[in-house]
Protein backbone atom coordinates (compact mmCIF):
# COMPACT_ATOMS: atom_id res chain seq x y z
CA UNK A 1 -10.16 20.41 10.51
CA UNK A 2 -9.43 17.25 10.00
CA UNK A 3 -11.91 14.37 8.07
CA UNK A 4 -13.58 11.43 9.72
CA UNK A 5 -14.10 8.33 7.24
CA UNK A 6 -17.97 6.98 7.11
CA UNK A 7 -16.97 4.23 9.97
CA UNK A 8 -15.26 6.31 12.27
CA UNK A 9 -18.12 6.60 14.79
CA UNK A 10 -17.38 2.49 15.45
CA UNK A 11 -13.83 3.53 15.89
CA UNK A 12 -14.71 5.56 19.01
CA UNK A 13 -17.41 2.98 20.19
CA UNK A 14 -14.99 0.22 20.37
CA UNK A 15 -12.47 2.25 21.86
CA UNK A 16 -10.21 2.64 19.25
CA UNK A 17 -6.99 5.65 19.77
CA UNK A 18 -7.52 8.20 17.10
CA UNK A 19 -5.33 10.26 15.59
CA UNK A 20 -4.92 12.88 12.81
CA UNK A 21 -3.41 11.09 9.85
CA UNK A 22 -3.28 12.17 6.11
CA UNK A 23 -5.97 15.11 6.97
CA UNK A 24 -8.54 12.87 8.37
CA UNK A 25 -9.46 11.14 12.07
CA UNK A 26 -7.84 7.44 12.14
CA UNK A 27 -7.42 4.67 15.08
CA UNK A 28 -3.82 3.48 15.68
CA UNK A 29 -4.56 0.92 17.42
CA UNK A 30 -7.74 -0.73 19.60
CA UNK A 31 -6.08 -3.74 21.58
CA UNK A 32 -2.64 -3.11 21.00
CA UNK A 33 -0.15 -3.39 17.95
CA UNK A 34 1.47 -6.43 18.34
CA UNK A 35 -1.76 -7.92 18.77
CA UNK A 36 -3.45 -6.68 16.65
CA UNK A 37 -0.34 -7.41 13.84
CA UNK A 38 -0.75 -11.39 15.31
CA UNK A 39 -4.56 -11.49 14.80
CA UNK A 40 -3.82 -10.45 10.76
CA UNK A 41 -1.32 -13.08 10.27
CA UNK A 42 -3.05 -15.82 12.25
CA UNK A 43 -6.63 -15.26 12.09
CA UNK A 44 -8.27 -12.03 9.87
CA UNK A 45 -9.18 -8.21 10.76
CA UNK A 46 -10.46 -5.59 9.54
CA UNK A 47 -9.56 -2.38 8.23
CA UNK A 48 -11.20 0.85 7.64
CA UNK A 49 -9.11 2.50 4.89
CA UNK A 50 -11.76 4.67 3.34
CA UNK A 51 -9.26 7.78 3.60
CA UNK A 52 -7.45 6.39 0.66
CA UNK A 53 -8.26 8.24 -2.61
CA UNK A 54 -10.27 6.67 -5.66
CA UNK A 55 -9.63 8.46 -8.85
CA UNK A 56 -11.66 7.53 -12.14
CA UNK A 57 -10.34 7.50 -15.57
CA UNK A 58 -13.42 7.70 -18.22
CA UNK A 59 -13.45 7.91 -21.88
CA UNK A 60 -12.45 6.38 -25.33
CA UNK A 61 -9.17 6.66 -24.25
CA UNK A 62 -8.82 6.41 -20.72
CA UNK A 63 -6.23 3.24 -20.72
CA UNK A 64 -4.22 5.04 -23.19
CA UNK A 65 -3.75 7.92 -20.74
CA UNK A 66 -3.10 5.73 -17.80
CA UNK A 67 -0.51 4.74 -19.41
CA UNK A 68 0.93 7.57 -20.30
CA UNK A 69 0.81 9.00 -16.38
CA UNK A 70 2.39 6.00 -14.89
CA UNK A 71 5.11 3.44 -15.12
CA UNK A 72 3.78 -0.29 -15.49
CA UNK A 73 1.76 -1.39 -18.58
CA UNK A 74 -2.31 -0.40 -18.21
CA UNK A 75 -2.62 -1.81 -21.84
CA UNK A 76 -1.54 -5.43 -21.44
CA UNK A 77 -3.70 -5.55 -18.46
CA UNK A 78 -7.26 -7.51 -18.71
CA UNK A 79 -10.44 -6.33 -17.79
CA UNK A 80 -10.44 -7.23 -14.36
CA UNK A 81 -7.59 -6.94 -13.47
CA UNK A 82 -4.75 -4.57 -10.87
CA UNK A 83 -1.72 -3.70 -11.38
CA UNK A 84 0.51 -1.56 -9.00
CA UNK A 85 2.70 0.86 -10.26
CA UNK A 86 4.02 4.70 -9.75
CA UNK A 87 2.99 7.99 -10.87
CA UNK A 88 6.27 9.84 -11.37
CA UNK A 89 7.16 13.48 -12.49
CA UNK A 90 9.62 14.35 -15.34
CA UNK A 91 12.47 14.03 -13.08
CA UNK A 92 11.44 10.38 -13.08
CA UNK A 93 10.71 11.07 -9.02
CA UNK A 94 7.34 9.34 -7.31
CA UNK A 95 4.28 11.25 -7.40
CA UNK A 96 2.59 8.57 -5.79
CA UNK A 97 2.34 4.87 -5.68
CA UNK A 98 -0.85 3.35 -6.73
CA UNK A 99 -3.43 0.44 -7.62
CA UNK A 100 -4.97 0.81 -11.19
CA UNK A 101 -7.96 -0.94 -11.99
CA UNK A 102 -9.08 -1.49 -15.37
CA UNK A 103 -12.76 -2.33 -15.74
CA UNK A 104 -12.12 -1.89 -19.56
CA UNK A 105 -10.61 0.01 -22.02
CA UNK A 106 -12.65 2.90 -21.43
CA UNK A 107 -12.99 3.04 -17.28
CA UNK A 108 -9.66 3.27 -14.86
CA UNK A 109 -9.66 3.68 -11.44
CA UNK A 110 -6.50 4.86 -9.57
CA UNK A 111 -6.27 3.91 -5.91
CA UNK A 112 -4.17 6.91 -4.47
CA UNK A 113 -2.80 7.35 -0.52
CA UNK A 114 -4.68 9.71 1.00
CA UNK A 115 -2.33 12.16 1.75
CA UNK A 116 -1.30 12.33 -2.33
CA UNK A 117 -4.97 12.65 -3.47
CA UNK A 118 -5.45 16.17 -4.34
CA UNK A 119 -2.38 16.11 -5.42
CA UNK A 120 -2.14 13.05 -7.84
CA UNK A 121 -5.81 14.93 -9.35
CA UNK A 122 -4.38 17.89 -9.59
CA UNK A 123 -1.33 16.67 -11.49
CA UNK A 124 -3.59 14.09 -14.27
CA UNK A 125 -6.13 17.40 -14.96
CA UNK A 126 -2.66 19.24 -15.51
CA UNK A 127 -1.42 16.70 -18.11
CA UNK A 128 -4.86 15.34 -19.49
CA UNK A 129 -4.86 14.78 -23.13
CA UNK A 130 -6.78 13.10 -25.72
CA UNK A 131 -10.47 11.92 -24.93
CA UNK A 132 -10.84 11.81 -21.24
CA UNK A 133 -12.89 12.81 -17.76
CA UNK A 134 -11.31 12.93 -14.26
CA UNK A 135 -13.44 12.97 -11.55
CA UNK A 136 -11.82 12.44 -7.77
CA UNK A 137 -14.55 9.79 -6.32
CA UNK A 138 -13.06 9.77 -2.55
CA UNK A 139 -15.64 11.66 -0.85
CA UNK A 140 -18.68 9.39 -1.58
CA UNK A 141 -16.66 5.48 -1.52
CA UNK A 142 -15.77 3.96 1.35
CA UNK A 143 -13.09 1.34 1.69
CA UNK A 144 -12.89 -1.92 4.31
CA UNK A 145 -9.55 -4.18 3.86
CA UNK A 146 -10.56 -7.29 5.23
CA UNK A 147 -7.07 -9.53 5.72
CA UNK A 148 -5.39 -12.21 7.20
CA UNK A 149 -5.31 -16.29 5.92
CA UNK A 150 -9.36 -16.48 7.51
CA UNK A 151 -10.10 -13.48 5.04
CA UNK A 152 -11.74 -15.63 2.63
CA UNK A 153 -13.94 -17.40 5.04
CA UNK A 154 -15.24 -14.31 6.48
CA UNK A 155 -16.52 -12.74 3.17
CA UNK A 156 -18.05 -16.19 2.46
CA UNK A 157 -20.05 -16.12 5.51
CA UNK A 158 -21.28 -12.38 5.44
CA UNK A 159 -24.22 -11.19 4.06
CA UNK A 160 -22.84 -8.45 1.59
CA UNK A 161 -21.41 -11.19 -0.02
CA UNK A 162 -23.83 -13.82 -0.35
CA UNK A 163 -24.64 -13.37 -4.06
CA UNK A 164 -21.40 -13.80 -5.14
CA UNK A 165 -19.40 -16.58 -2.80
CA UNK A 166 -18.89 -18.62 -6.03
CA UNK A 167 -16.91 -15.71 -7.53
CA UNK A 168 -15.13 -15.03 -4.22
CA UNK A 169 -13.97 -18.29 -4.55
CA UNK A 170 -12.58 -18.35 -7.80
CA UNK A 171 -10.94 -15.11 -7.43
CA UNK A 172 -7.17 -14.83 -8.31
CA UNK A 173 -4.42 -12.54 -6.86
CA UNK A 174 -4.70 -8.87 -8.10
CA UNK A 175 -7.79 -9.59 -9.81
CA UNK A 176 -11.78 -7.93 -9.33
CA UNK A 177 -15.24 -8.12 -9.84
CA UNK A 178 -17.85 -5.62 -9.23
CA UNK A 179 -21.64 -6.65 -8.05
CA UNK A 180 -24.77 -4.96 -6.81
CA UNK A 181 -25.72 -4.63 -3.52
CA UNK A 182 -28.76 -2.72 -2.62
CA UNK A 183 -28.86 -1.26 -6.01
CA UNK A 184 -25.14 0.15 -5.35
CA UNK A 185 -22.03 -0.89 -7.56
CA UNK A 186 -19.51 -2.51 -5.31
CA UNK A 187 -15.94 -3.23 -6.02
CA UNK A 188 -14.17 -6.57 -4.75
CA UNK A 189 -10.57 -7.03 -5.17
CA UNK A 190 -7.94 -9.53 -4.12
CA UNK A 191 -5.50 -7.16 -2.81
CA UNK A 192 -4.14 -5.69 0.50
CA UNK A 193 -1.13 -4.29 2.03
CA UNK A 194 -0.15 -7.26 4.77
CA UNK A 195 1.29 -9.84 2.87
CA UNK A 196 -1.62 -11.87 3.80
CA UNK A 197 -4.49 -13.59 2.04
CA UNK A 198 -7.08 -10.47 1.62
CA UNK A 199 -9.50 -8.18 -0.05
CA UNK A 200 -10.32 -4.95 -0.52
CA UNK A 201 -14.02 -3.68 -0.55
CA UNK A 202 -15.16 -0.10 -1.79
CA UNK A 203 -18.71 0.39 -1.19
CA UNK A 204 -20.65 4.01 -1.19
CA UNK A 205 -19.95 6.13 1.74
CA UNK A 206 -23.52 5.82 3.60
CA UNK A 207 -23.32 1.50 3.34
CA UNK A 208 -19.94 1.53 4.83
CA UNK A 209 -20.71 1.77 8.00
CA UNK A 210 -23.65 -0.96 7.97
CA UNK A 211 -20.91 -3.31 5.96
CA UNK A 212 -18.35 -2.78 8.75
CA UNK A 213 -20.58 -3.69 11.26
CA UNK A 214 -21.76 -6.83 9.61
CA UNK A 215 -18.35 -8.16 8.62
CA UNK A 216 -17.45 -7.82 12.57
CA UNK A 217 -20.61 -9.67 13.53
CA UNK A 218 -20.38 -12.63 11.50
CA UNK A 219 -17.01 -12.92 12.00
CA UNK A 220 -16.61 -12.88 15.49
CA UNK A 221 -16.05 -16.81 15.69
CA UNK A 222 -13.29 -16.29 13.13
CA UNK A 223 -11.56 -13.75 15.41
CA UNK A 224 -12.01 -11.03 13.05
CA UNK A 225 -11.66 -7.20 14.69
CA UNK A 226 -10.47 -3.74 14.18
CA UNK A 227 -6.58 -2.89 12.68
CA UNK A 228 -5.30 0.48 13.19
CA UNK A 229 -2.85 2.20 11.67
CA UNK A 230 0.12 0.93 14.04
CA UNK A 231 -0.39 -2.36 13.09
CA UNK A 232 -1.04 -1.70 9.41
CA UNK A 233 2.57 -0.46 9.37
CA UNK A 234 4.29 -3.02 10.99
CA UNK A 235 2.49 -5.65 8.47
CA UNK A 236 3.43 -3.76 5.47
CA UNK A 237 6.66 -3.32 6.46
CA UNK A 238 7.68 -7.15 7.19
CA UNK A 239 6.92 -8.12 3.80
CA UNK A 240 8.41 -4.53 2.78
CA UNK A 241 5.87 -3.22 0.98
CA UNK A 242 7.01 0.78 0.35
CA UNK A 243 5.31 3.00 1.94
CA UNK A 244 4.93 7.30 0.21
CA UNK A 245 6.73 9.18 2.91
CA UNK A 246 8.92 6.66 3.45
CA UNK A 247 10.63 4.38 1.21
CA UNK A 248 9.00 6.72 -1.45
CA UNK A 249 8.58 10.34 -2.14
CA UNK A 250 9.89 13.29 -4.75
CA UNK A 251 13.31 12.75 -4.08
CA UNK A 252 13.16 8.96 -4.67
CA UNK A 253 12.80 7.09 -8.03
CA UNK A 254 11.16 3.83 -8.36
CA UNK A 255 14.38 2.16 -9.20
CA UNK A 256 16.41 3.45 -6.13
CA UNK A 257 13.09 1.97 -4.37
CA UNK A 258 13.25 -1.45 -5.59
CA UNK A 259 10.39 -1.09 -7.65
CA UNK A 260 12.44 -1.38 -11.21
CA UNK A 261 9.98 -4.33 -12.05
CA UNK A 262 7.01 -2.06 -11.94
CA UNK A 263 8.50 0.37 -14.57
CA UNK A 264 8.08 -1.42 -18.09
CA UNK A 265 10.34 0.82 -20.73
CA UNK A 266 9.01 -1.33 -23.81
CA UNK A 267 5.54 0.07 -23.74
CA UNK A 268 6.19 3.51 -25.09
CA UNK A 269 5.81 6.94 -23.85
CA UNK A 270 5.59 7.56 -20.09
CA UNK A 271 5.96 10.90 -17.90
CA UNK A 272 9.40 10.27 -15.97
CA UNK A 273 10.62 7.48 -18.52
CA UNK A 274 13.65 9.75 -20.20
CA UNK A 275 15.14 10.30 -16.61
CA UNK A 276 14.27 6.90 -15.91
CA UNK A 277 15.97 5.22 -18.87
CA UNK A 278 19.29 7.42 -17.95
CA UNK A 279 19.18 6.64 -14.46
CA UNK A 280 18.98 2.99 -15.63
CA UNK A 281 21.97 3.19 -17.62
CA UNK A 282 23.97 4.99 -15.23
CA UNK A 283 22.99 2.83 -12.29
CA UNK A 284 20.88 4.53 -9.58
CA UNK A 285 22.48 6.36 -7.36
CA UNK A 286 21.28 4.63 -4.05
CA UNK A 287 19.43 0.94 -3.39
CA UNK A 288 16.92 0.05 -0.89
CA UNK A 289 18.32 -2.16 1.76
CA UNK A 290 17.33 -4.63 4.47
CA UNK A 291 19.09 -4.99 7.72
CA UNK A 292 18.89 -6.57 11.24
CA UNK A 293 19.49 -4.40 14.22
CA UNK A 294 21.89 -5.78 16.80
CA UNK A 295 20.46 -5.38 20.60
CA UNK A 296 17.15 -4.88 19.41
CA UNK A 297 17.59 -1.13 19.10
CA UNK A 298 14.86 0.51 17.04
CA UNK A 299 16.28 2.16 14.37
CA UNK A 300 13.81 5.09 13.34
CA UNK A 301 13.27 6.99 9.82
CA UNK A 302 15.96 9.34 8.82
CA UNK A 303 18.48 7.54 11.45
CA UNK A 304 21.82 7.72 9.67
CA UNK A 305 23.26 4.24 8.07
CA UNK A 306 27.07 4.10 8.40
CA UNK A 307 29.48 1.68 7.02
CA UNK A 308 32.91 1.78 8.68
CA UNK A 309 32.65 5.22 10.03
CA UNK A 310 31.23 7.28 6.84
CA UNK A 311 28.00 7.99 6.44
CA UNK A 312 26.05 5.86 3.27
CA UNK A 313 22.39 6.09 3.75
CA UNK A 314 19.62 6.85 5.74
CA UNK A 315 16.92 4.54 7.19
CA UNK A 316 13.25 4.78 5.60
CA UNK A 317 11.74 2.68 8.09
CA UNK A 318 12.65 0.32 10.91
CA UNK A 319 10.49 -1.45 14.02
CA UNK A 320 10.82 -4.51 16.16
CA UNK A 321 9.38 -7.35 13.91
CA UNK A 322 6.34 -9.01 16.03
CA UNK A 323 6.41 -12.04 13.42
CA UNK A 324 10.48 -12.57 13.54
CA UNK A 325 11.35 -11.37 16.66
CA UNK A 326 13.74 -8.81 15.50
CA UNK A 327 14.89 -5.40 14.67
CA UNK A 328 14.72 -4.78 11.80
CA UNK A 329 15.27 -1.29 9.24
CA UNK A 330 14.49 -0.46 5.73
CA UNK A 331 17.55 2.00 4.07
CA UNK A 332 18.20 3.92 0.81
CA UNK A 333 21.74 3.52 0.85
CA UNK A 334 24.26 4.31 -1.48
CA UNK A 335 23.91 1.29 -4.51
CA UNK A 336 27.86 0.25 -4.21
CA UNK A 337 27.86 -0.33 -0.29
CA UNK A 338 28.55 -4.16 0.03
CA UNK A 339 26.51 -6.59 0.96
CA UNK A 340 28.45 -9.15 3.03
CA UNK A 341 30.30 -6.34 4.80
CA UNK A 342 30.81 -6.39 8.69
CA UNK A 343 31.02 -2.85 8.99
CA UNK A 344 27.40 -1.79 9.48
CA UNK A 345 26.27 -0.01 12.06
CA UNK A 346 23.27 2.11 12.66
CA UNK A 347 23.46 6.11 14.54
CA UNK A 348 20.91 5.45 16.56
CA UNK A 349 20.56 8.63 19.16
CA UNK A 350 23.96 9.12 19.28
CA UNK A 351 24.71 5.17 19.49
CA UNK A 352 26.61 3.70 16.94
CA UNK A 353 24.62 0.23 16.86
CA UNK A 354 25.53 -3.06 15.06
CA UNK A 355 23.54 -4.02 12.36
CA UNK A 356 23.64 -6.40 9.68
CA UNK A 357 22.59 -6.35 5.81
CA UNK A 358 20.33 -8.61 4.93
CA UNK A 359 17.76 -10.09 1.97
CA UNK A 360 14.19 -8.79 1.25
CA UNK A 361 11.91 -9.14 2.25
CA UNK A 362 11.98 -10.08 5.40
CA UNK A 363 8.65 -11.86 5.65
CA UNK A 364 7.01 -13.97 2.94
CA UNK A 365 3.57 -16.01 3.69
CA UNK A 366 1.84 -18.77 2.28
CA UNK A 367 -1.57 -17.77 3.00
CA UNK A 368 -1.79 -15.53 0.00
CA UNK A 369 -0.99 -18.26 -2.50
């Protein structure tokens, strides 16, 4: 049976379309997609991501061992501060993607996707070592995303906030703080998966609900509202942000991905980094690749990518862009296809369709600056 996140009873009361997703009882959408996508880049909304796994790392040595279970460098990290990175196996192959926090040298947290959570738990008890406790802390946080370039203004106005506007203010890209609130730790961060000015809240379970709420109130001159899950994607995916399913999975390694810069060699030790270093040397096998879809055909996952008749890649992801107005398609293609070639073309349902490689990402913004 599937889960319902501590806010999901305002889902249904604002009329919000649910559907199973990752094991658990999610809105795609309230008003619409494309409007909703145009209220996050213009204005700010909310999102209720509390499905997403938290993960903590305790002990003398718990940034030692985060760094040993995933590519980019815990160590050189300060307290207070993110870092995103992958979890790989030996075969150098994504586990997961995730957030690490380090409150110091001796707490971690590990932001999973919900459908990995179990599993990314399962896998760190399986290669623990030296002095450390796991405990999966999913169940009793809950998670709002609160994005778009009015983000800022809205926590400043709310009331969860009001002790620590100063440090809101100040805060810097990929960086946290934690306060109380009601004599509960909460966790602020400057993250988010739109490409848009935003945080990231995780507050116990039983306050999520009340926080929600709040946020929506105060906001309502700011235009803040609900996001589902349809628009989520289509904002992650302009500024092409991978998504685990997609663009990543156990058949996929962080350099075929794009995500080379995320993989630091030169800090030691790492599960995946002897494949990793080969496949580096070699030259990956296939690259992720942007391209523009000619007639506005849709080009969906797994739709075949075909340069001058053979076969090269496959498409991860691909929508109509509501920012730029096009098609558009993510690809893992094979790493020596060209990229000024004319020969592109997409199989979409039978249809061989035009299409047309271009840079990533597709969409940057300002607001996050």
């Amino acid at each position: 049976m599937a889960a319902r996140t501590p806010i999901y009873v305002s889902h249904v009361e604002r009329g919000g379309r649910i559907v199973e997703f990752a094991g658990f009882l999610m809105p795609v959408l309230f008003e619409g997609i494309v409007a909703e996508h145009e209220r996050v880049r213009n204005r700010v909304g909310l999102f209720d991501v509390s499905h997403m796994g938290e993960i903590e790392i305790t002990g003398s040595s718990a940034s030692r061992f985060a760094d040993y279970v995933v590519s980019n460098n815990v160590g050189r990290l300060d307290n207070g501060q993110i870092c995103y990175t992958v979890c790989c196996n030996d075969d150098g192959h994504v586990l997961d993607d995730l957030l690490v926090y380090k409150f110091s040298g001796e707490r971690i947290l590990l932001v999973a996707n919900a459908v990995n959570t179990a599993k990314i738990f399962d896998h760190l008890n399986g290669v623990a070592r030296w002095d450390v406790e796991i405990r999966d802390l999913s169940a009793p946080t809950g998670q709002i995303a609160v994005q778009g370039p009015l983000s800022r203004d809205l926590l400043l106005a709310s009331d969860l906030c009001s002790a620590v506007r100063d440090k809101i203010k100040e805060l810097a890209y990929y960086r946290f703080f934690t306060f109380e609130h009601n004599g509960s730790e909460v966790i602020l961060s400057r993250t988010g998966y739109t490409g848009e000015l935003g945080y990231e809240i995780y507050l116990p379970a039983g306050a999520s609900l009340e926080a929600w709420n709040e946020l929506l109130e105060v906001g309502g001159d700011l235009g803040a509202a609900p996001i589902g899950l349809g628009a989520r994607d289509t904002l992650r995916f302009e500024p092409c942000y991978c998504l685990y399913g997609h663009e990543l999975d156990e058949e996929t390694s962080p350099l075929e991905a794009g995500l080379s810069w995320v993989v630091k060699f030169k800090k030691g030790d790492f599960i995946g980094r002897g494949a990793l270093m080969a496949e580096k040397e070699a030259g990956p096998a296939r690259t992720l690749a942007g391209f523009e879809i000619d007639d506005r055909g849709i080009a969906r996952q797994g739709f075949r990518v075909m340069l001058e008749g053979e076969e090269i890649g496959r498409v991860t992801s691909g929508t109509f862009s509501p920012t730029l107005k096009k098609s558009l398609a993510l690809a893992l293609i094979r790493r020596t296809a060209p990229a000024d070639s004319e020969g592109y073309c997409v199989d979409i349902r039978g249809k061989s369709v035009a299409a047309r490689r271009v840079e990533l990402p597709f969409y940057k913004s300002r607001s996050n600056d």
